[in-house]
Structure formats: structure tokens, C-alpha cells
C-alpha atoms as a PDB file:
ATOM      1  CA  UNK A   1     -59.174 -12.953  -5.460  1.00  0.00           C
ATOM      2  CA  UNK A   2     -57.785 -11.369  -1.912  1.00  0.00           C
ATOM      3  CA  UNK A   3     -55.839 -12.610   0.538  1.00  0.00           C
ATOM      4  CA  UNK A   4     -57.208 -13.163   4.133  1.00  0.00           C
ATOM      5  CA  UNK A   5     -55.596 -10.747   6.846  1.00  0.00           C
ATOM      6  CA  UNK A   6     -54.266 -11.441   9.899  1.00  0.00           C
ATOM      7  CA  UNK A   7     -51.821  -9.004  10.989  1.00  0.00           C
ATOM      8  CA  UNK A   8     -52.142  -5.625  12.201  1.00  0.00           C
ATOM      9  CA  UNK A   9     -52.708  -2.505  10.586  1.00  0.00           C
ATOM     10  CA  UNK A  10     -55.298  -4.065   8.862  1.00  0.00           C
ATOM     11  CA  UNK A  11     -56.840  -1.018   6.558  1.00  0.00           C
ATOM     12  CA  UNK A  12     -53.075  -0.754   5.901  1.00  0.00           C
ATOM     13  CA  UNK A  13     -52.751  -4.192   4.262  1.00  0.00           C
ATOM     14  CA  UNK A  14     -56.007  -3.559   2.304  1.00  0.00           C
ATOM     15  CA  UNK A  15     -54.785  -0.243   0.417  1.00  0.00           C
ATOM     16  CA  UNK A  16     -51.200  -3.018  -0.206  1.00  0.00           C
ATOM     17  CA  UNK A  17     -53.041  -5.257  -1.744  1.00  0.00           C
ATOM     18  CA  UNK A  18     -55.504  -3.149  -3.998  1.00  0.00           C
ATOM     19  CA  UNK A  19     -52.667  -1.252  -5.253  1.00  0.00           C
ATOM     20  CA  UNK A  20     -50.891  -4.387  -5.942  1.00  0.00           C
ATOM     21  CA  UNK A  21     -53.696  -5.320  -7.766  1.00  0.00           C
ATOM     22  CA  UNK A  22     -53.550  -2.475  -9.651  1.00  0.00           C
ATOM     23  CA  UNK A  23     -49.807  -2.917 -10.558  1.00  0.00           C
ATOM     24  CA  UNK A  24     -49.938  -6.371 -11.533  1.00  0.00           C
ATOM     25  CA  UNK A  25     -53.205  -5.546 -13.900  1.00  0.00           C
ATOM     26  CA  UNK A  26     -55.363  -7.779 -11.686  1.00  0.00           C
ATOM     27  CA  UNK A  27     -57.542  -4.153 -11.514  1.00  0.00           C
ATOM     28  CA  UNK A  28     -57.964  -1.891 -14.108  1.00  0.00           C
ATOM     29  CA  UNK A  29     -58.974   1.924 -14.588  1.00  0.00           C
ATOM     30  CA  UNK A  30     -62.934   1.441 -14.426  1.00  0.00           C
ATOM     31  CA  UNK A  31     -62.778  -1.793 -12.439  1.00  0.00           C
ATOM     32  CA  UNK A  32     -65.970  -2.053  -9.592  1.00  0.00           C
ATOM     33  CA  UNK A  33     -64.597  -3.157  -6.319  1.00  0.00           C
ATOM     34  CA  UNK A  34     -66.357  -5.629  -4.488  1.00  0.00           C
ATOM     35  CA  UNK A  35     -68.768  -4.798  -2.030  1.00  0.00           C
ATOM     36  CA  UNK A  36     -68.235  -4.175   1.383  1.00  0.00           C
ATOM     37  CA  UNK A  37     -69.608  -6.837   1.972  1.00  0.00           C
ATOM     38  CA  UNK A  38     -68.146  -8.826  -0.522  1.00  0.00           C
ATOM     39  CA  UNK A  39     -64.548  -8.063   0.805  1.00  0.00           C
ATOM     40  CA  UNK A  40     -65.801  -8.128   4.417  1.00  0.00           C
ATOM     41  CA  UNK A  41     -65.686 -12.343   3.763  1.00  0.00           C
ATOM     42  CA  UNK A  42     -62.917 -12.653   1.492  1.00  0.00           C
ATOM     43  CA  UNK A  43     -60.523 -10.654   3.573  1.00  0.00           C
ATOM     44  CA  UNK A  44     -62.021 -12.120   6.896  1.00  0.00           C
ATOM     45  CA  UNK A  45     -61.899  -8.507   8.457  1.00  0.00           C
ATOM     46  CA  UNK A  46     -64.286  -5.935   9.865  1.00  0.00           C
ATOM     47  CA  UNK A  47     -66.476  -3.735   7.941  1.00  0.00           C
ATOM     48  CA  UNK A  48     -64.763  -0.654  10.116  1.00  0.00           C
ATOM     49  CA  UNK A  49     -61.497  -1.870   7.945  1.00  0.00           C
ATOM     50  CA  UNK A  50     -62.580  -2.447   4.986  1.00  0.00           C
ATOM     51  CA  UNK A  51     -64.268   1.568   5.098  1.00  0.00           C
ATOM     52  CA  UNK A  52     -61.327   2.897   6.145  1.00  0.00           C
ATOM     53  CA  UNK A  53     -58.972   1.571   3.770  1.00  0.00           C
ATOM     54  CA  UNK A  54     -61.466   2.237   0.941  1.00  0.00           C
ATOM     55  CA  UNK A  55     -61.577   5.794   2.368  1.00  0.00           C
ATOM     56  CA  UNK A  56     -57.906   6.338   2.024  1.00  0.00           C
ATOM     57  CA  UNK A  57     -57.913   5.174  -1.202  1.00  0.00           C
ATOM     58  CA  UNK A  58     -60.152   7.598  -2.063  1.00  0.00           C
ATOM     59  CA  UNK A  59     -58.264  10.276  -0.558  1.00  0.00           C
ATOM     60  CA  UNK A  60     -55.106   9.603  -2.312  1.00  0.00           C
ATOM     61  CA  UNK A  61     -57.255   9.116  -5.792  1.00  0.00           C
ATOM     62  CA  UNK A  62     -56.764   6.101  -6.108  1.00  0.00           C
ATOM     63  CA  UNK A  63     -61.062   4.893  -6.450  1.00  0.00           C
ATOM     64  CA  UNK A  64     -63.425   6.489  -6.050  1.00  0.00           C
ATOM     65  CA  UNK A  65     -67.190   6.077  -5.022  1.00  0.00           C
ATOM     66  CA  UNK A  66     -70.137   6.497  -7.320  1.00  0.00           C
ATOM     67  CA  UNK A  67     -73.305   6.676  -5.186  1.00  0.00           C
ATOM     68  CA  UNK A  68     -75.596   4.031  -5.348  1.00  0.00           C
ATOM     69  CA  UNK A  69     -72.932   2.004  -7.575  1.00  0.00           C
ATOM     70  CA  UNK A  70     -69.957   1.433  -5.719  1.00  0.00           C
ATOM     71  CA  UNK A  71     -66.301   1.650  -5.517  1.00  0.00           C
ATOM     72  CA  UNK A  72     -64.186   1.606  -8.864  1.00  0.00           C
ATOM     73  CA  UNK A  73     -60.634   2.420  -9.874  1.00  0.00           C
ATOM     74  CA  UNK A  74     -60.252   5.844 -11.108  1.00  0.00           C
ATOM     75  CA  UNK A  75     -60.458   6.523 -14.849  1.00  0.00           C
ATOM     76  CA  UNK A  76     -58.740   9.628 -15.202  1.00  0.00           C
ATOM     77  CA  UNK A  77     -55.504  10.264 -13.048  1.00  0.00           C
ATOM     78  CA  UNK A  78     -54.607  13.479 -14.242  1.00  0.00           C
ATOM     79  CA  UNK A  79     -55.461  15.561 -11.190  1.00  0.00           C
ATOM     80  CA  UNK A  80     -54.559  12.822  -7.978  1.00  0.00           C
ATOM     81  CA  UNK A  81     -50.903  14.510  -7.614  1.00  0.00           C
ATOM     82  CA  UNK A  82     -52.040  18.136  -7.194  1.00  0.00           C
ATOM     83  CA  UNK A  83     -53.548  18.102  -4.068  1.00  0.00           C
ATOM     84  CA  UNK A  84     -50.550  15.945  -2.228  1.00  0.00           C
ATOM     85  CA  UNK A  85     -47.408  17.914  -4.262  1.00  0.00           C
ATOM     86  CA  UNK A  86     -49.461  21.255  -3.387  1.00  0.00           C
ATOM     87  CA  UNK A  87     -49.296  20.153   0.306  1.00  0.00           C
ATOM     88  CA  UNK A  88     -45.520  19.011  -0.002  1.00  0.00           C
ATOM     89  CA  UNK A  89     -44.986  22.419  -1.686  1.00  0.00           C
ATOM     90  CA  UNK A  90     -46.456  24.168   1.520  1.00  0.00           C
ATOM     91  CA  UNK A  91     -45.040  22.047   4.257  1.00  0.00           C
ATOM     92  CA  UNK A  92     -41.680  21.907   3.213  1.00  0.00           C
ATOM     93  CA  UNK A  93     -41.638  26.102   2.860  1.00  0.00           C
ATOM     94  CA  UNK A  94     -40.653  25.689  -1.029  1.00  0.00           C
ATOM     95  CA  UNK A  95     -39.924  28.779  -3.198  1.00  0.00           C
ATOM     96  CA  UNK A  96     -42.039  29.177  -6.097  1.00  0.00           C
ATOM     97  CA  UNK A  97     -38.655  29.080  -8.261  1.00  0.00           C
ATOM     98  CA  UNK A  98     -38.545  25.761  -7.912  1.00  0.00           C
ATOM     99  CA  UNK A  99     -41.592  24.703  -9.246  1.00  0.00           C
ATOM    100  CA  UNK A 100     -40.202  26.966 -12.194  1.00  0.00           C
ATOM    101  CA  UNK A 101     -37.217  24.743 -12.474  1.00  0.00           C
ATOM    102  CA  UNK A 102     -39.238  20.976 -12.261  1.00  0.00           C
ATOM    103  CA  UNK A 103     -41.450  22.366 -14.977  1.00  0.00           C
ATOM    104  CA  UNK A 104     -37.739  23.573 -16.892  1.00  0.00           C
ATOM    105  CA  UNK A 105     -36.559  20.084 -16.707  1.00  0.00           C
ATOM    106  CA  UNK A 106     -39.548  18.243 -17.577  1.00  0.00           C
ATOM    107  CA  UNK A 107     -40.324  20.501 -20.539  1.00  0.00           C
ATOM    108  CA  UNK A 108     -36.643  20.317 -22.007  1.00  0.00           C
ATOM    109  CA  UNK A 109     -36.721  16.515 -21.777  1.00  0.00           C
ATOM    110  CA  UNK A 110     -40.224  15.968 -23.005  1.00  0.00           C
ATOM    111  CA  UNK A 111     -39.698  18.059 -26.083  1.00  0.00           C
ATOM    112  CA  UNK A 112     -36.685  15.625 -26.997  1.00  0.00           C
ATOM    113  CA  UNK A 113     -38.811  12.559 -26.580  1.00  0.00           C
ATOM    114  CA  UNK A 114     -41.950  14.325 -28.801  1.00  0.00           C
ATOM    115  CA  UNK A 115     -39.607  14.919 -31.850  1.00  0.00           C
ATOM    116  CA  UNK A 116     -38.861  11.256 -31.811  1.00  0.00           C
ATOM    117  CA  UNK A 117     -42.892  10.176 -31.468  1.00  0.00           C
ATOM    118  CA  UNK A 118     -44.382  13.539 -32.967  1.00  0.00           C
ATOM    119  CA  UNK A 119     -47.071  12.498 -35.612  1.00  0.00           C
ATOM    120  CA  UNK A 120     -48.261  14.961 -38.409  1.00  0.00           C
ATOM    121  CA  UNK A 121     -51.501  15.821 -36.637  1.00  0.00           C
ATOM    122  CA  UNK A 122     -49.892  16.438 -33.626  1.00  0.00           C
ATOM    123  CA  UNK A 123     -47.202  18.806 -35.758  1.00  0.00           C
ATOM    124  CA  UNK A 124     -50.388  20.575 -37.430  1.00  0.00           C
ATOM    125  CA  UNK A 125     -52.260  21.143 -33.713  1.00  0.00           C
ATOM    126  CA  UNK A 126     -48.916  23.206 -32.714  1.00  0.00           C
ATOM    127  CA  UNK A 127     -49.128  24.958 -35.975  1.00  0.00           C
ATOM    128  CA  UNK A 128     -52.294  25.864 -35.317  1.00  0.00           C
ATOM    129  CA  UNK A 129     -51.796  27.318 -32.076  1.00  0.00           C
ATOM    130  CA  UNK A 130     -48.676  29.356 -32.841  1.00  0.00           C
ATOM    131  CA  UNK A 131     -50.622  30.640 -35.822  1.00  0.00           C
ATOM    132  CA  UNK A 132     -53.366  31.549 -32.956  1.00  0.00           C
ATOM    133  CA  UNK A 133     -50.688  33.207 -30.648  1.00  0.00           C
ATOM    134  CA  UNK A 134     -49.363  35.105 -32.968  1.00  0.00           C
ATOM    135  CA  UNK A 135     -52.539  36.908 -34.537  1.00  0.00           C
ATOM    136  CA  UNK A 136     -55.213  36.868 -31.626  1.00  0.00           C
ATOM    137  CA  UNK A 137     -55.901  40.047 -29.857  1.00  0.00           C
ATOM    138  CA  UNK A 138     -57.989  38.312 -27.257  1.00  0.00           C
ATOM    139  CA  UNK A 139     -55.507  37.797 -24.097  1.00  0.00           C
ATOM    140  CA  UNK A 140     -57.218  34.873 -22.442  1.00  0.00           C
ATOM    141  CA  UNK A 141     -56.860  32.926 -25.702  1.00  0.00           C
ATOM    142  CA  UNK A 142     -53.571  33.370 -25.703  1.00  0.00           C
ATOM    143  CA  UNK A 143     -52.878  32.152 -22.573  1.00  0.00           C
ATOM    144  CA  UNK A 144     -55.283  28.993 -23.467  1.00  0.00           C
ATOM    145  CA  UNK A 145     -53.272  28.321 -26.387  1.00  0.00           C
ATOM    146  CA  UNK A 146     -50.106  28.964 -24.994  1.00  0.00           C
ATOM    147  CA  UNK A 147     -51.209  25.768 -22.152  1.00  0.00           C
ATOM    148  CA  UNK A 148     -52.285  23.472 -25.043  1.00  0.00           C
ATOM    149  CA  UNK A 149     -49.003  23.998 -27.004  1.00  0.00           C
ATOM    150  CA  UNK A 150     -47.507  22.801 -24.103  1.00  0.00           C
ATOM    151  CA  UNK A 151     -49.784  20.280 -23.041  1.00  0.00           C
ATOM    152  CA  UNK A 152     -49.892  19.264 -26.658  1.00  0.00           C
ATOM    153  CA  UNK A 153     -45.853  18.556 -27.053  1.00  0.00           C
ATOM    154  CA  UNK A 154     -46.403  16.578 -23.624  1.00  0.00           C
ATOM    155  CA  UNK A 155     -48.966  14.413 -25.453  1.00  0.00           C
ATOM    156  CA  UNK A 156     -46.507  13.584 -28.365  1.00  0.00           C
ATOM    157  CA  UNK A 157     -44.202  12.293 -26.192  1.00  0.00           C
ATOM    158  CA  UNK A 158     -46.080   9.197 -25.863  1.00  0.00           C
ATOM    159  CA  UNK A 159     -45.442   8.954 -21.969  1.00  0.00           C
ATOM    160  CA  UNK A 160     -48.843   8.868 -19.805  1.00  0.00           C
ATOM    161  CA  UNK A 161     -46.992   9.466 -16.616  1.00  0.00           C
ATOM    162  CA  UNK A 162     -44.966  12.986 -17.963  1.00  0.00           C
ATOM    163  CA  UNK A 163     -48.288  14.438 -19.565  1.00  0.00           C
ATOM    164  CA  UNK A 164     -49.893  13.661 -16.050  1.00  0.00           C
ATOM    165  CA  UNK A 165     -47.107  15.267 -14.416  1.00  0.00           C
ATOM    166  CA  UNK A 166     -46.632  18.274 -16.478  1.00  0.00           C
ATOM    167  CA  UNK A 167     -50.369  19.274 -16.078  1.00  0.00           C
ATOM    168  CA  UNK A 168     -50.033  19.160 -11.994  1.00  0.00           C
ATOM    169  CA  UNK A 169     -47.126  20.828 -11.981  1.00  0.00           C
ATOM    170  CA  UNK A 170     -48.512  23.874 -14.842  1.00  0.00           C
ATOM    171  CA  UNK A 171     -51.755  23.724 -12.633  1.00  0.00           C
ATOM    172  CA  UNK A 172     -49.473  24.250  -9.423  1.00  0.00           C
ATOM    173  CA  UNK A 173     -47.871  26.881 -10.869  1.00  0.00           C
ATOM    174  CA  UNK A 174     -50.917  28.659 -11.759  1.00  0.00           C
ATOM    175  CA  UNK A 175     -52.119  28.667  -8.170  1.00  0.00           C
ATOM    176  CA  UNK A 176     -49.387  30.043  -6.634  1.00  0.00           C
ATOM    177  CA  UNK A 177     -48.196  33.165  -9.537  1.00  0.00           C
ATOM    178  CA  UNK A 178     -52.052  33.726 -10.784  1.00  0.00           C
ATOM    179  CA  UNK A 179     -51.935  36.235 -13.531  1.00  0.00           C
ATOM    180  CA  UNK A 180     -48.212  36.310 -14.013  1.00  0.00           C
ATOM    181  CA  UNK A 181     -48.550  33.655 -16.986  1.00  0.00           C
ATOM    182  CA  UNK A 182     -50.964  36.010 -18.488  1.00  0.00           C
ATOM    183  CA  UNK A 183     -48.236  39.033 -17.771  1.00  0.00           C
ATOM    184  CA  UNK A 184     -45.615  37.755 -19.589  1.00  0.00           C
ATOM    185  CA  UNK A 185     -47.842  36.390 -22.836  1.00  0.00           C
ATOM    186  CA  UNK A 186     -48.947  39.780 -23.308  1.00  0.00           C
ATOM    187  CA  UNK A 187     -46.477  42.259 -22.484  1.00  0.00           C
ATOM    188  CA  UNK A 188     -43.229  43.008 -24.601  1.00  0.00           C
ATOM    189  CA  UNK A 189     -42.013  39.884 -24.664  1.00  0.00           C
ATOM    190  CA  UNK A 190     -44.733  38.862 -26.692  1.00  0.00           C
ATOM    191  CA  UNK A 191     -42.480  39.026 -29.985  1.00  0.00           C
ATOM    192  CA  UNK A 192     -40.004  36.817 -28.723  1.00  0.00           C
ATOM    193  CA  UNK A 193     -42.266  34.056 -27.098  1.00  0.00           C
ATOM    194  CA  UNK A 194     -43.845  33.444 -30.873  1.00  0.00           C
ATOM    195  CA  UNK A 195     -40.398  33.113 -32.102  1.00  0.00           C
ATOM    196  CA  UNK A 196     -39.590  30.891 -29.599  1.00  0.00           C
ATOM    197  CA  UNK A 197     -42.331  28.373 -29.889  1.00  0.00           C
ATOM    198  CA  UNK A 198     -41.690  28.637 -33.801  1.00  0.00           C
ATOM    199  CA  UNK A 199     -38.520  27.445 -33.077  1.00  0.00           C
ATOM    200  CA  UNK A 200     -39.475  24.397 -30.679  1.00  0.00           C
ATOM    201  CA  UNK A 201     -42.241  23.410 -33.766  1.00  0.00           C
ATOM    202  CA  UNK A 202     -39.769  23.529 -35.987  1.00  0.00           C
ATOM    203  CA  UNK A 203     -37.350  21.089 -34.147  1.00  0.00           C
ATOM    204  CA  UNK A 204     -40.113  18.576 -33.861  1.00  0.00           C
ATOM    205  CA  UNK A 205     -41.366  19.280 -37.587  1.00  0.00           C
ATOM    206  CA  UNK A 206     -37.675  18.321 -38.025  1.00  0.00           C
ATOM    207  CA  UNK A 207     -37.735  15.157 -35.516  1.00  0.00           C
ATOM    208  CA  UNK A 208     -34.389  16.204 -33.940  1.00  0.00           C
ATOM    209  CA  UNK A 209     -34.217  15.826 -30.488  1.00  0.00           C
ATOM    210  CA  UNK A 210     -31.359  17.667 -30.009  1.00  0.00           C
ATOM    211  CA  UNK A 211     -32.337  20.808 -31.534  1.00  0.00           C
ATOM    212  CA  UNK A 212     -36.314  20.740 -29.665  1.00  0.00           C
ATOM    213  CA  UNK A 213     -34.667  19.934 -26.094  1.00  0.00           C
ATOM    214  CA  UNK A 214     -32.623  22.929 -27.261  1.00  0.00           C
ATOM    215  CA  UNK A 215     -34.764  25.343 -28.001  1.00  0.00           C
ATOM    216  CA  UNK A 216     -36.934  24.412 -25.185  1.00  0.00           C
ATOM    217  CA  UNK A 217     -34.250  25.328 -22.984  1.00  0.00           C
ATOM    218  CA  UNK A 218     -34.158  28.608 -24.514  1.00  0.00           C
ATOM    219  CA  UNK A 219     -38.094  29.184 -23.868  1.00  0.00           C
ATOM    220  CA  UNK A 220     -38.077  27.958 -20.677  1.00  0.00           C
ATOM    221  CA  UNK A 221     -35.131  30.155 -19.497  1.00  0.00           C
ATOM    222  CA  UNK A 222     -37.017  33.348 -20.797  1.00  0.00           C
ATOM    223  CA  UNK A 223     -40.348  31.926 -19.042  1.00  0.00           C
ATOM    224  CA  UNK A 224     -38.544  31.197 -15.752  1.00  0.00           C
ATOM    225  CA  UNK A 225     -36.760  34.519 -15.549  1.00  0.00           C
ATOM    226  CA  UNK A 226     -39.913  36.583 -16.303  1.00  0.00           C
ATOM    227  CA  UNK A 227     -42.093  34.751 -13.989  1.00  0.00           C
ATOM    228  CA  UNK A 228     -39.784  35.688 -11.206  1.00  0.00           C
ATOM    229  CA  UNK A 229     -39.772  39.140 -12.069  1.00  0.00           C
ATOM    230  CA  UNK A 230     -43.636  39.482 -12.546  1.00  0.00           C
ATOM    231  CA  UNK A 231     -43.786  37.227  -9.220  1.00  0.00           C
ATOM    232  CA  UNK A 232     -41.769  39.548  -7.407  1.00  0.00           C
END
């Protein structure tokens, strides 16, 4: 199953081959490892290796251990790219705006790839939470519902790695603005944010790409500028 190691860098060479492993299908999402022990012989390396490179891999959530049960390939993803973008954010001195405008171009494009893949359950979910948005009284549950309309278009697009994406980069966001999300759902620009994600639904109700990347846009650019201002 693995390749014995000879070279330096050993743990190094480990983490290659696991993740080609992964790649290739060899391992899949659930997958147990071998045991230490077990990859101890069939990598002909030390134990002090074979726990370091399984340690990384953990780190970069890749596996992780269960206690008592062993090492196994991750089975949900969603949340491995916070922790290493957050850090990226920090050391490179970003400005918040630009998390604004990653989360502008993924939105735009996603919404053009939903209204091609957009099934009617998916359609009736949105319509259900713009019906939500526009009636509650209950602040928090807007702000909820405004994350799964998002979230929900994401999912309709049919693409793992975008809906994986989108949620670090929303949860990101969060962290560093904290309430300002909450600011703009519920001040005077309430009116205008309904409209707005009527007129997204409506583009993928109509499966035209054109029209949802569109009116995404639109949203977006009203999010964007307001969460600047409240930022501020």
C-alpha cells in the first residue's frame, strides 16, 4: 500500500504520500489509517516520523484522531481553511475590504452557476427564507436566514469546493466586522436588501445566469459598501 522511505525529510514524504492517496482515491473521507505500527513496517521508518507527519496532518485538517480508534481521513472539510486563511489574513496585514471583495466575486459567480443546477426544492428553500426576511421581527433570525440564503444558492451550484469556500470566507468575515452583518439587515436598508434577494430568486427561478450573476452584483455592491461604513 506505501512506499518505503529513504530520503530525508522523512515526516515530509509521509504527509506526500497520504495526500496522494487521497487525490488518487486510494483514501477516502472516513478511511482508518493504519496503525502506527502498521505504517512503522510498511514505510520502514521510525515511530518519531510516522507521529509527526500524522500530527501535521492533523493540523492542517487533513485526519484526524478518534481516541481509542485511530487515525481517519476527515469527513467534513468545511472548516480546515479558516484557521490557515485567518492566519494569512493576519500576517500579510490585509484590510478587511478585501475579504469583502473575495466574498463579491465568489457570490456573483456562484449565483450564475446555481441558475444553471438550481432544483425546485432548492428554489422553494430561498422562497422560504425571503418570505422569513421580509416578515420576522426577531433580528437574529434574520441574520440566520440571511446566511442560509446564501449558503443555500452556494449549495445549488453543485460545486463542493465553492460551498466550502464561501462558508470560510462568510465565517472570516464574521470574526473580524462582528455585529456589522446584523447592522445592516436591520437598519434602513432593510427595504432594499428584501428586494434585492427577490431579485437574485427570481433570476434562478428563471435559470438565467446572466440575470442572477447580475443581480448578485447589485447585492453584493450594497453589502460591501455598508459593511465598510458600519466597519468604520
Amino acid at each position: 500500500m506505501f512506499t518505503p522511505i529513504k530520503n530525508t525529510k522523512v515526516y515530509e514524504q509521509v504527509i506526500e504520500q497520504i495526500e496522494g492517496m487521497i487525490t488518487n482515491g486510494i483514501l477516502k473521507k472516513g478511511d482508518r489509517l493504519p496503525s502506527e505500527r502498521e505504517l512503522v513496517e510498511q514505510l520502514g521508518i521510525s515511530r518519531a516520523s510516522i507521529r509527526e507527519a500524522l500530527r501535521s496532518l492533523e493540523i492542517i485538517g487533513l485526519i484526524e484522531s478518534k481516541q481509542g480508534e485511530g487515525n481517519f481521513i476527515r469527513q467534513n472539510f468545511d472548516n480546515t481553511l479558516f484557521e490557515p486563511l485567518s492566519i494569512m489574513f493576519m500576517l500579510n496585514d490585509c484590510k478587511v475590504e478585501e475579504i469583502f471583495e473575495l466574498r463579491k466575486v465568489i457570490e456573483i459567480e456562484t449565483a450564475a452557476l446555481a441558475a444553471k443546477k438550481i432544483t425546485t426544492e432548492e428554489i422553494n428553500e430561498l422562497q422560504m427564507l425571503v418570505d422569513n426576511m421580509k416578515t420576522s421581527e426577531d433580528e437574529d433570525e434574520r441574520v440566520k436566514d440571511d446566511a442560509k440564503f446564501h449558503y443555500t444558492i452556494a449549495k445549488a451550484s453543485g460545486n463542493f469546493l465553492i460551498l466550502s469556500i464561501l462558508n470560510t470566507v462568510s465565517s472570516l468575515m464574521d470574526s473580524f466586522i462582528k455585529d456589522a452583518r446584523k447592522n445592516i439587515i436591520n437598519n434602513q436598508l432593510k427595504d432594499s436588501i428584501d428586494n434585492e434577494h427577490e431579485e437574485v430568486l427570481n433570476a434562478l427561478k428563471e435559470h438565467n445566469p446572466h440575470k442572477a450573476s447580475t443581480s448578485m452584483r447589485k447585492h453584493m455592491d450594497l453589502i460591501n459598501k455598508n459593511l465598510i461604513k458600519f466597519n468604520k
